[in-house]
PDB file of N, CA and C in Angstrom:
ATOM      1  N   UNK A   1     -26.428 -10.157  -7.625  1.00  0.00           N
ATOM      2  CA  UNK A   1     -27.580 -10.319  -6.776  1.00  0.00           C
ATOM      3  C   UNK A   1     -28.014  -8.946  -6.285  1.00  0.00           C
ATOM      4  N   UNK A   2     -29.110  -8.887  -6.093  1.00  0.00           N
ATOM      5  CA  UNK A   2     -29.527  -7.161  -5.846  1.00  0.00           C
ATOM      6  C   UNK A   2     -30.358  -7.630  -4.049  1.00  0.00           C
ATOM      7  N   UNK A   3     -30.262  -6.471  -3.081  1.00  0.00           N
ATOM      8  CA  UNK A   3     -30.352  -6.533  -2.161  1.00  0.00           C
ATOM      9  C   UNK A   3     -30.728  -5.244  -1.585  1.00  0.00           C
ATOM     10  N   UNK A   4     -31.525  -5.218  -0.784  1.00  0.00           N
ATOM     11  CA  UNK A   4     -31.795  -3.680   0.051  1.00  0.00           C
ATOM     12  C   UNK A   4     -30.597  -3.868   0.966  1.00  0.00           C
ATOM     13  N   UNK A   5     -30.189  -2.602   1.540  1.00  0.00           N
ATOM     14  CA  UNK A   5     -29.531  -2.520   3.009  1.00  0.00           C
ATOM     15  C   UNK A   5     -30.103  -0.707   3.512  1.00  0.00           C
ATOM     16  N   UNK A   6     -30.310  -1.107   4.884  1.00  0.00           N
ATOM     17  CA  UNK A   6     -30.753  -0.029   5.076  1.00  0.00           C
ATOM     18  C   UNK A   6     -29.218   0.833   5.810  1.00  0.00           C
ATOM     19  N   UNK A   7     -28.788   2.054   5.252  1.00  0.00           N
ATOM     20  CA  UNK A   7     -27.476   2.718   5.656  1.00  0.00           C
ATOM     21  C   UNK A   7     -27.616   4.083   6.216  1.00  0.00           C
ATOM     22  N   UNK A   8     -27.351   4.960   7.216  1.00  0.00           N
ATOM     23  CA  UNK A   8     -27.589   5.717   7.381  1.00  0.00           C
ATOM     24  C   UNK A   8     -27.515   6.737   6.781  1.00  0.00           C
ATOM     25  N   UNK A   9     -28.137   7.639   6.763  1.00  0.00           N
ATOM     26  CA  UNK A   9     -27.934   8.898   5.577  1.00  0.00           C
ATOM     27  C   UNK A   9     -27.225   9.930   5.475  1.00  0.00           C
ATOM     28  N   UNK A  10     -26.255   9.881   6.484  1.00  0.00           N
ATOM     29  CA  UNK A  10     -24.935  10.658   6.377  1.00  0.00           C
ATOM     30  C   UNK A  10     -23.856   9.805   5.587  1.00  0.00           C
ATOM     31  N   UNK A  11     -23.961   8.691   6.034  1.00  0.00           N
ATOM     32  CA  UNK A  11     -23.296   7.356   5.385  1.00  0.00           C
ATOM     33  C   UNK A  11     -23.380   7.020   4.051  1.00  0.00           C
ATOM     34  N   UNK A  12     -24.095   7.561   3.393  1.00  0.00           N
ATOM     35  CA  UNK A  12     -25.252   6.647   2.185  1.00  0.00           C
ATOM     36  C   UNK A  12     -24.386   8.079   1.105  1.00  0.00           C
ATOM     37  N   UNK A  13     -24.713   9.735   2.087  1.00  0.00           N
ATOM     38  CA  UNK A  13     -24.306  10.840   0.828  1.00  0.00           C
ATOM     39  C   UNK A  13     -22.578  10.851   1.128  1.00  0.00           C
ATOM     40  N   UNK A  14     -22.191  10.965   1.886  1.00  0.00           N
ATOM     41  CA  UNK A  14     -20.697  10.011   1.744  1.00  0.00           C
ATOM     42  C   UNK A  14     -20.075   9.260   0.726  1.00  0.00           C
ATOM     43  N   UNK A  15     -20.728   8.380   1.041  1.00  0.00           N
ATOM     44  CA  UNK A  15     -20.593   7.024  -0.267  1.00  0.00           C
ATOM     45  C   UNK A  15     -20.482   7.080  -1.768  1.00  0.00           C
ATOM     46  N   UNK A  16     -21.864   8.108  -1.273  1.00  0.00           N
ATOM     47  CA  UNK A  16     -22.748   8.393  -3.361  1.00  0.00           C
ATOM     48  C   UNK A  16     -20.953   9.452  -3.459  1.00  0.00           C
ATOM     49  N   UNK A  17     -21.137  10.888  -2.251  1.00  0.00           N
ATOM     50  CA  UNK A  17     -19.786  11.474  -2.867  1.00  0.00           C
ATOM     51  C   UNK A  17     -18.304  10.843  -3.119  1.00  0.00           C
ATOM     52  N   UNK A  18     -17.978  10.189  -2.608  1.00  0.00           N
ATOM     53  CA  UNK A  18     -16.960   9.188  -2.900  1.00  0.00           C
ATOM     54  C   UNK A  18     -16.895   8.909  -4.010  1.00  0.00           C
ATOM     55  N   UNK A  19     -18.071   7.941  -4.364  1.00  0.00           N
ATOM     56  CA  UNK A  19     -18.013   7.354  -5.672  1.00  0.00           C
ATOM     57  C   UNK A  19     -17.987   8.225  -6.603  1.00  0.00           C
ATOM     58  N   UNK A  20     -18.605   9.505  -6.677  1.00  0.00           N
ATOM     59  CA  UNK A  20     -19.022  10.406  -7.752  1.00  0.00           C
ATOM     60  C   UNK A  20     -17.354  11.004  -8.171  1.00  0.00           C
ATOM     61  N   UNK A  21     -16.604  11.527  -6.553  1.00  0.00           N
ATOM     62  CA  UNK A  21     -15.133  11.738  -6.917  1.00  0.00           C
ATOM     63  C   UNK A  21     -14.551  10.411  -7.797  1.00  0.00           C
ATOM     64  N   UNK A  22     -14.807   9.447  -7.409  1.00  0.00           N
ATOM     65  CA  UNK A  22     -13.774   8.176  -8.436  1.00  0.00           C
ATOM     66  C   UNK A  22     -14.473   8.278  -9.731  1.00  0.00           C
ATOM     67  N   UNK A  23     -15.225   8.545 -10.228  1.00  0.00           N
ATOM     68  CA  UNK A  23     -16.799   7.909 -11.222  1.00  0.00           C
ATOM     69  C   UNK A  23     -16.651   6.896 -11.575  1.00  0.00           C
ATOM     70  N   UNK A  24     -17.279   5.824 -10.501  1.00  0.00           N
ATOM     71  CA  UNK A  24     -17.473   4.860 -10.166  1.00  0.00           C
ATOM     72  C   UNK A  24     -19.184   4.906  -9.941  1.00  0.00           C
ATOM     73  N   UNK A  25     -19.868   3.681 -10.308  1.00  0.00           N
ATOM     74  CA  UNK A  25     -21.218   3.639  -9.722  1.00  0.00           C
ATOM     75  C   UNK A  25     -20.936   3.408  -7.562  1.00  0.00           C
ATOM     76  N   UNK A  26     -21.976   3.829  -7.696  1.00  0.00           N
ATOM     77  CA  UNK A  26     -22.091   3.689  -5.515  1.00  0.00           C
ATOM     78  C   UNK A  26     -21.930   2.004  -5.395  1.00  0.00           C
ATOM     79  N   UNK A  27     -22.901   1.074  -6.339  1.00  0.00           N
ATOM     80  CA  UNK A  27     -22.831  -0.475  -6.075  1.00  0.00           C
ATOM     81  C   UNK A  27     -20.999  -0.878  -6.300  1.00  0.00           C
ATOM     82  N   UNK A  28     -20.550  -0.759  -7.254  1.00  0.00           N
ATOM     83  CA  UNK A  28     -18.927  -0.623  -7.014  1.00  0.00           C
ATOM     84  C   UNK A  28     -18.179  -0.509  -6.009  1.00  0.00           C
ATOM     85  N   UNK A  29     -18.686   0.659  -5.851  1.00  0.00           N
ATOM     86  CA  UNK A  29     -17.907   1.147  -4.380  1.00  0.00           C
ATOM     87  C   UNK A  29     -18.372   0.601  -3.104  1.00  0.00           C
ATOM     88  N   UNK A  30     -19.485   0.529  -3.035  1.00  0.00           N
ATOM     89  CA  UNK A  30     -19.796  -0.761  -1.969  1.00  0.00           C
ATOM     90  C   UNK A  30     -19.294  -2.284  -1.815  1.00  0.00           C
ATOM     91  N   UNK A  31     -19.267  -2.655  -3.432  1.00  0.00           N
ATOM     92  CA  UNK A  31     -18.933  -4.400  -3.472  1.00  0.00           C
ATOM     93  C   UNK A  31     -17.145  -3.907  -2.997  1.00  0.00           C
ATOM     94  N   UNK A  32     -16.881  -2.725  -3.156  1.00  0.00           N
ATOM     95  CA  UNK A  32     -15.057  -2.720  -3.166  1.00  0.00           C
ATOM     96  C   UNK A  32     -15.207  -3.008  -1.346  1.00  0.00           C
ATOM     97  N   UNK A  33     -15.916  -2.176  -0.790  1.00  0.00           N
ATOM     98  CA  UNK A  33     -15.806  -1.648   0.544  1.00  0.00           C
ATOM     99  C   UNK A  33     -16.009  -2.988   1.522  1.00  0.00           C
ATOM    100  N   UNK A  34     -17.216  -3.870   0.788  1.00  0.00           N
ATOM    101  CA  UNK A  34     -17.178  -5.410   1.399  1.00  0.00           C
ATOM    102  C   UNK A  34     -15.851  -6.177   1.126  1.00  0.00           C
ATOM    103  N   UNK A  35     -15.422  -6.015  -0.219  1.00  0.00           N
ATOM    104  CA  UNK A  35     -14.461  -6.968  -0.259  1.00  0.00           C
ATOM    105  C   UNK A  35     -12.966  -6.381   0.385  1.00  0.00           C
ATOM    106  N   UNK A  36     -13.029  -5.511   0.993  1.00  0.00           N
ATOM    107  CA  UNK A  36     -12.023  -5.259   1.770  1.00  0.00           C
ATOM    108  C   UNK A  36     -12.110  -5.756   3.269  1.00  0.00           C
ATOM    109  N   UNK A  37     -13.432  -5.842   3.760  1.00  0.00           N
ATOM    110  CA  UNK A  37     -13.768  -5.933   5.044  1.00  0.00           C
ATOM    111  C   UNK A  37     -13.755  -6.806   4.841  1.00  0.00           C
ATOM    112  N   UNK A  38     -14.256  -7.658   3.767  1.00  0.00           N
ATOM    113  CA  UNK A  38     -13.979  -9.273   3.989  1.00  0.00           C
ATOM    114  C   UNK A  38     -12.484  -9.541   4.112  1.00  0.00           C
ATOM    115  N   UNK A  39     -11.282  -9.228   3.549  1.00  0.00           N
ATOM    116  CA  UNK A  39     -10.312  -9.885   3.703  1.00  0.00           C
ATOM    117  C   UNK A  39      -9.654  -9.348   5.116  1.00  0.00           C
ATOM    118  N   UNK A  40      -9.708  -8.452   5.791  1.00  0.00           N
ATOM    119  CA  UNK A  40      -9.544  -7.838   6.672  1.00  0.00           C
ATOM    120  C   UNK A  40     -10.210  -8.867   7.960  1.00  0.00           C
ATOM    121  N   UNK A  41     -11.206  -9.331   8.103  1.00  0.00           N
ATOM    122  CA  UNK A  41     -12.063 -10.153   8.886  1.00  0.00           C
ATOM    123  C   UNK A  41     -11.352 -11.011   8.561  1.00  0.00           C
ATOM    124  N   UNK A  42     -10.953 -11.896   7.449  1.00  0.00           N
ATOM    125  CA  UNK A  42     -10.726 -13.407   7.119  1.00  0.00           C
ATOM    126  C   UNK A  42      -8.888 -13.381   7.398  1.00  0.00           C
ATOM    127  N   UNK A  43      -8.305 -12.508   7.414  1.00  0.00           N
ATOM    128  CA  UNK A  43      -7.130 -11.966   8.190  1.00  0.00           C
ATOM    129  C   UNK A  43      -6.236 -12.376   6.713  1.00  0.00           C
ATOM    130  N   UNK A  44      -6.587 -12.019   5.353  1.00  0.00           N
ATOM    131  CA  UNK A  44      -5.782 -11.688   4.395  1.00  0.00           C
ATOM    132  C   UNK A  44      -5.124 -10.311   4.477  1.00  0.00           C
ATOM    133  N   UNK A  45      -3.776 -10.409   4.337  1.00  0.00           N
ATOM    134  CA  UNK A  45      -2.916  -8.847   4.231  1.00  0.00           C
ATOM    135  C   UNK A  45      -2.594  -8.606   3.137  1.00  0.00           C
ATOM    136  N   UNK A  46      -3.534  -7.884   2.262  1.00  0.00           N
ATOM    137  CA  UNK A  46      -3.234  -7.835   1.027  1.00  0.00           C
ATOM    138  C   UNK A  46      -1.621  -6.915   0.596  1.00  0.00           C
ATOM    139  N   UNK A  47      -0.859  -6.484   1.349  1.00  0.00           N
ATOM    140  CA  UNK A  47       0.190  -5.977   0.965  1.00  0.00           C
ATOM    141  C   UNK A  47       1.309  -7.175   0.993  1.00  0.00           C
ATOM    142  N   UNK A  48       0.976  -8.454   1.420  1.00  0.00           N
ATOM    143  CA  UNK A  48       1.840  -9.303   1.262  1.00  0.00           C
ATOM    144  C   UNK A  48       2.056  -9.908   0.054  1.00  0.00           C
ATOM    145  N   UNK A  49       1.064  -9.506  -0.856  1.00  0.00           N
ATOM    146  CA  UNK A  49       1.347  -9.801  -2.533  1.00  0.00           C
ATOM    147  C   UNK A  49       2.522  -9.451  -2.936  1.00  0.00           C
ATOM    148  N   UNK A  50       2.865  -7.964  -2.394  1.00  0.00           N
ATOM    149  CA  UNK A  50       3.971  -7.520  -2.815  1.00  0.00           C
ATOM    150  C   UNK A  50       5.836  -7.846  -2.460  1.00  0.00           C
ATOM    151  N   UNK A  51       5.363  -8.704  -1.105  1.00  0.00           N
ATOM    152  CA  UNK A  51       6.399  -9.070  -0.643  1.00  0.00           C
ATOM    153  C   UNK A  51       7.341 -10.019  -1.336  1.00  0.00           C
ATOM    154  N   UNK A  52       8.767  -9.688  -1.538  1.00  0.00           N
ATOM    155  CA  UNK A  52      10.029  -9.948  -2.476  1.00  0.00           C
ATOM    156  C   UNK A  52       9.403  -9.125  -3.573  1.00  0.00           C
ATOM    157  N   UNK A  53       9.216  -8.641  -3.719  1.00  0.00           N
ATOM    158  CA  UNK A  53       9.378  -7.969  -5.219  1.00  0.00           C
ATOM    159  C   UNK A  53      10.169  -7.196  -5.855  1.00  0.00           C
ATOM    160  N   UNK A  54      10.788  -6.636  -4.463  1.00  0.00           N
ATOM    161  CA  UNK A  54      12.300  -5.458  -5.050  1.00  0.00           C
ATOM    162  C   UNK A  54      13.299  -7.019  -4.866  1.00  0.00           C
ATOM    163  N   UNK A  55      12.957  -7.930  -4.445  1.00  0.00           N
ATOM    164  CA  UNK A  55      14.167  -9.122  -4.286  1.00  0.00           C
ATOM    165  C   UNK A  55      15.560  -8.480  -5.369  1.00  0.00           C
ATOM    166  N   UNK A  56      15.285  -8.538  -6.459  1.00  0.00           N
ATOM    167  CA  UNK A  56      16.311  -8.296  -7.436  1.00  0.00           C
ATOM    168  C   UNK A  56      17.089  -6.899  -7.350  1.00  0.00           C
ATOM    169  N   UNK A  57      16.494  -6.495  -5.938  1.00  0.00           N
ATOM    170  CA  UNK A  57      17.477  -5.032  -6.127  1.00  0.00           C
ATOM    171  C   UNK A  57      18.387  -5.330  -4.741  1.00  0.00           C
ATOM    172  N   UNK A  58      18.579  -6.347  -4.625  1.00  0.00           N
ATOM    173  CA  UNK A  58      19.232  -7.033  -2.973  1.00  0.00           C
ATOM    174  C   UNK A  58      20.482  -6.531  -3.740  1.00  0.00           C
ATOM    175  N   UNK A  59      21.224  -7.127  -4.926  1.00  0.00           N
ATOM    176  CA  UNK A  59      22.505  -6.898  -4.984  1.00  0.00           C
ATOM    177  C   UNK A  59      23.028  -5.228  -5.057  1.00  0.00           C
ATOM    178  N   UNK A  60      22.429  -4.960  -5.486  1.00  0.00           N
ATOM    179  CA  UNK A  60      22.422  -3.282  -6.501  1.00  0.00           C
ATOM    180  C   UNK A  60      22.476  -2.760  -4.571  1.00  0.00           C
ATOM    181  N   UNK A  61      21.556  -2.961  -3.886  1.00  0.00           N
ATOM    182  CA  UNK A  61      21.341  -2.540  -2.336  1.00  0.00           C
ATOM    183  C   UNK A  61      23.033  -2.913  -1.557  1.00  0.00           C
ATOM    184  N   UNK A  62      23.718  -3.879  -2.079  1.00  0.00           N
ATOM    185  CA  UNK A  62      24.676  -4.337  -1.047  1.00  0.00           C
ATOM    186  C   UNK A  62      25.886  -3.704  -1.713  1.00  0.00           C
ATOM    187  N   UNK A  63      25.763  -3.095  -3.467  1.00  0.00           N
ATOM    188  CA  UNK A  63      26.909  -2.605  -4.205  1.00  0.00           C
ATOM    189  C   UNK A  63      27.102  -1.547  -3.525  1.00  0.00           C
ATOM    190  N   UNK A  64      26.060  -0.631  -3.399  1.00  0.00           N
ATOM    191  CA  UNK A  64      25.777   0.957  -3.020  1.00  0.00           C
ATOM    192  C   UNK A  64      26.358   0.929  -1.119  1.00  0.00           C
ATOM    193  N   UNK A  65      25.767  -0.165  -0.830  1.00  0.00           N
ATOM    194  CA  UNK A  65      26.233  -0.074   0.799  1.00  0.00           C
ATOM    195  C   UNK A  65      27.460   0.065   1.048  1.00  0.00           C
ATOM    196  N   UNK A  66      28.006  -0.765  -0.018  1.00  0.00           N
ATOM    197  CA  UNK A  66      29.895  -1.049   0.007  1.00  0.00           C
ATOM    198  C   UNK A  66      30.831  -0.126  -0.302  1.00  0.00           C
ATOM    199  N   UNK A  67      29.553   1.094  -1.226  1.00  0.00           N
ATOM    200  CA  UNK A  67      30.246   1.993  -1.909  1.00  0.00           C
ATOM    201  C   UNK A  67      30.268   3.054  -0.649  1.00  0.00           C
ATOM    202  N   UNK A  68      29.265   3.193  -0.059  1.00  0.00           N
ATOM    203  CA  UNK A  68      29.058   4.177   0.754  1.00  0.00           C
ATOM    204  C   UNK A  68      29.968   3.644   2.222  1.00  0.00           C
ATOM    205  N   UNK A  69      30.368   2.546   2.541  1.00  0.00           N
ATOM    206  CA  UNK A  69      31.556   2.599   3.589  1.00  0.00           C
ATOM    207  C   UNK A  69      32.742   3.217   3.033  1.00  0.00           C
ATOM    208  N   UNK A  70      32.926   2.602   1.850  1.00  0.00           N
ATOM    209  CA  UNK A  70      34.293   2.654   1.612  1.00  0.00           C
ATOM    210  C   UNK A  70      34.758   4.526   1.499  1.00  0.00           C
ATOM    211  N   UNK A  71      33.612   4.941   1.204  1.00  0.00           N
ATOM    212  CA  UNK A  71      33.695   6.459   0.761  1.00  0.00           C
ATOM    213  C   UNK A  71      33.319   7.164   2.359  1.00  0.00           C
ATOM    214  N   UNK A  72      33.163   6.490   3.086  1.00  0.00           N
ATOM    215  CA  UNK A  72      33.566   6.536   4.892  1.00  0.00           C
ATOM    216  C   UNK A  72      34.520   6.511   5.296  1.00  0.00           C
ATOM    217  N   UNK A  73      35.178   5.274   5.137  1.00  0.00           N
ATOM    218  CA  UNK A  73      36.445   4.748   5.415  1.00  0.00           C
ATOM    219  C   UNK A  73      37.371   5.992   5.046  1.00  0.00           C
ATOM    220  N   UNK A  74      37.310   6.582   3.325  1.00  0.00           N
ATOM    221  CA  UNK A  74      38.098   7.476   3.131  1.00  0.00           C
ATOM    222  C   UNK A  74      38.608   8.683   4.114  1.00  0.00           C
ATOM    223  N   UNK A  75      37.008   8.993   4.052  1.00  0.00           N
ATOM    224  CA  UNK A  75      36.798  10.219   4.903  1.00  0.00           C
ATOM    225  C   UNK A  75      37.560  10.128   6.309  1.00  0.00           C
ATOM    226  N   UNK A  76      37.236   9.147   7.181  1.00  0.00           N
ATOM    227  CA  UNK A  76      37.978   8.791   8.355  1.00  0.00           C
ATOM    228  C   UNK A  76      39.215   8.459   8.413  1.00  0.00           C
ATOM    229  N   UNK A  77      39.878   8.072   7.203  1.00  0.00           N
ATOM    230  CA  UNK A  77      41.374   8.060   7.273  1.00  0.00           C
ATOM    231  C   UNK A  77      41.861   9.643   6.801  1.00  0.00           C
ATOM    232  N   UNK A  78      41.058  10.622   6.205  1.00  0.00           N
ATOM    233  CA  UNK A  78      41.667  11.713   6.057  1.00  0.00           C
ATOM    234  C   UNK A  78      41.205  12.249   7.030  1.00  0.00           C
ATOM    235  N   UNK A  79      40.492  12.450   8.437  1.00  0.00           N
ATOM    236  CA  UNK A  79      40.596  12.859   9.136  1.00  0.00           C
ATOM    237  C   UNK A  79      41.425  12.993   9.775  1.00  0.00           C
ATOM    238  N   UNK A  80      41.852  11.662  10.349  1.00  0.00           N
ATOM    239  CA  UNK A  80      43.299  11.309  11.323  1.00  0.00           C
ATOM    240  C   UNK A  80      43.887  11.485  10.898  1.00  0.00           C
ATOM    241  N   UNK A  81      44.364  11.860   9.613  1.00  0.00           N
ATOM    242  CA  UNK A  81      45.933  12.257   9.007  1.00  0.00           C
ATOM    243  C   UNK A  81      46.117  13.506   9.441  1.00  0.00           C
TER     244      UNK A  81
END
């Protein structure tokens, strides 16, 4: 759908530079810039996509923890000796 909006013109050469750094068209970068504000307003957290995703590194996380007391433990019993 095509639409005027009137944007201010510090705002507008901003934008165009933005987009020109990505090379991206400016309408792109605008539909991106709504659809962020939209989920932001509608109270989507888009980083919750990512949530569990290291899940599978839970064990590998609790091997290394166990490794790193025990290599504590050492240390603290050769202290007190």
């Amino acid at each position: 759908m095509k639409t005027t909006l009137e944007i201010p013109d510090f705002l507008f050469r901003r934008a165009k530079s933005v987009a020109a750094e990505r090379g991206i068209p400016l309408r792109q970068l605008v539909t991106e810039a709504v659809q962020e504000k939209l989920k932001v307003i509608s109270g989507e957290k888009p980083w919750m996509k990512h949530l569990g995703k290291l899940k599978h590194l839970h064990k590998e996380r609790t091997r290394v923890e166990k490794r790193i007391e025990e290599a504590f433990e050492q240390v603290d019993r050769e202290m007190w000796e």
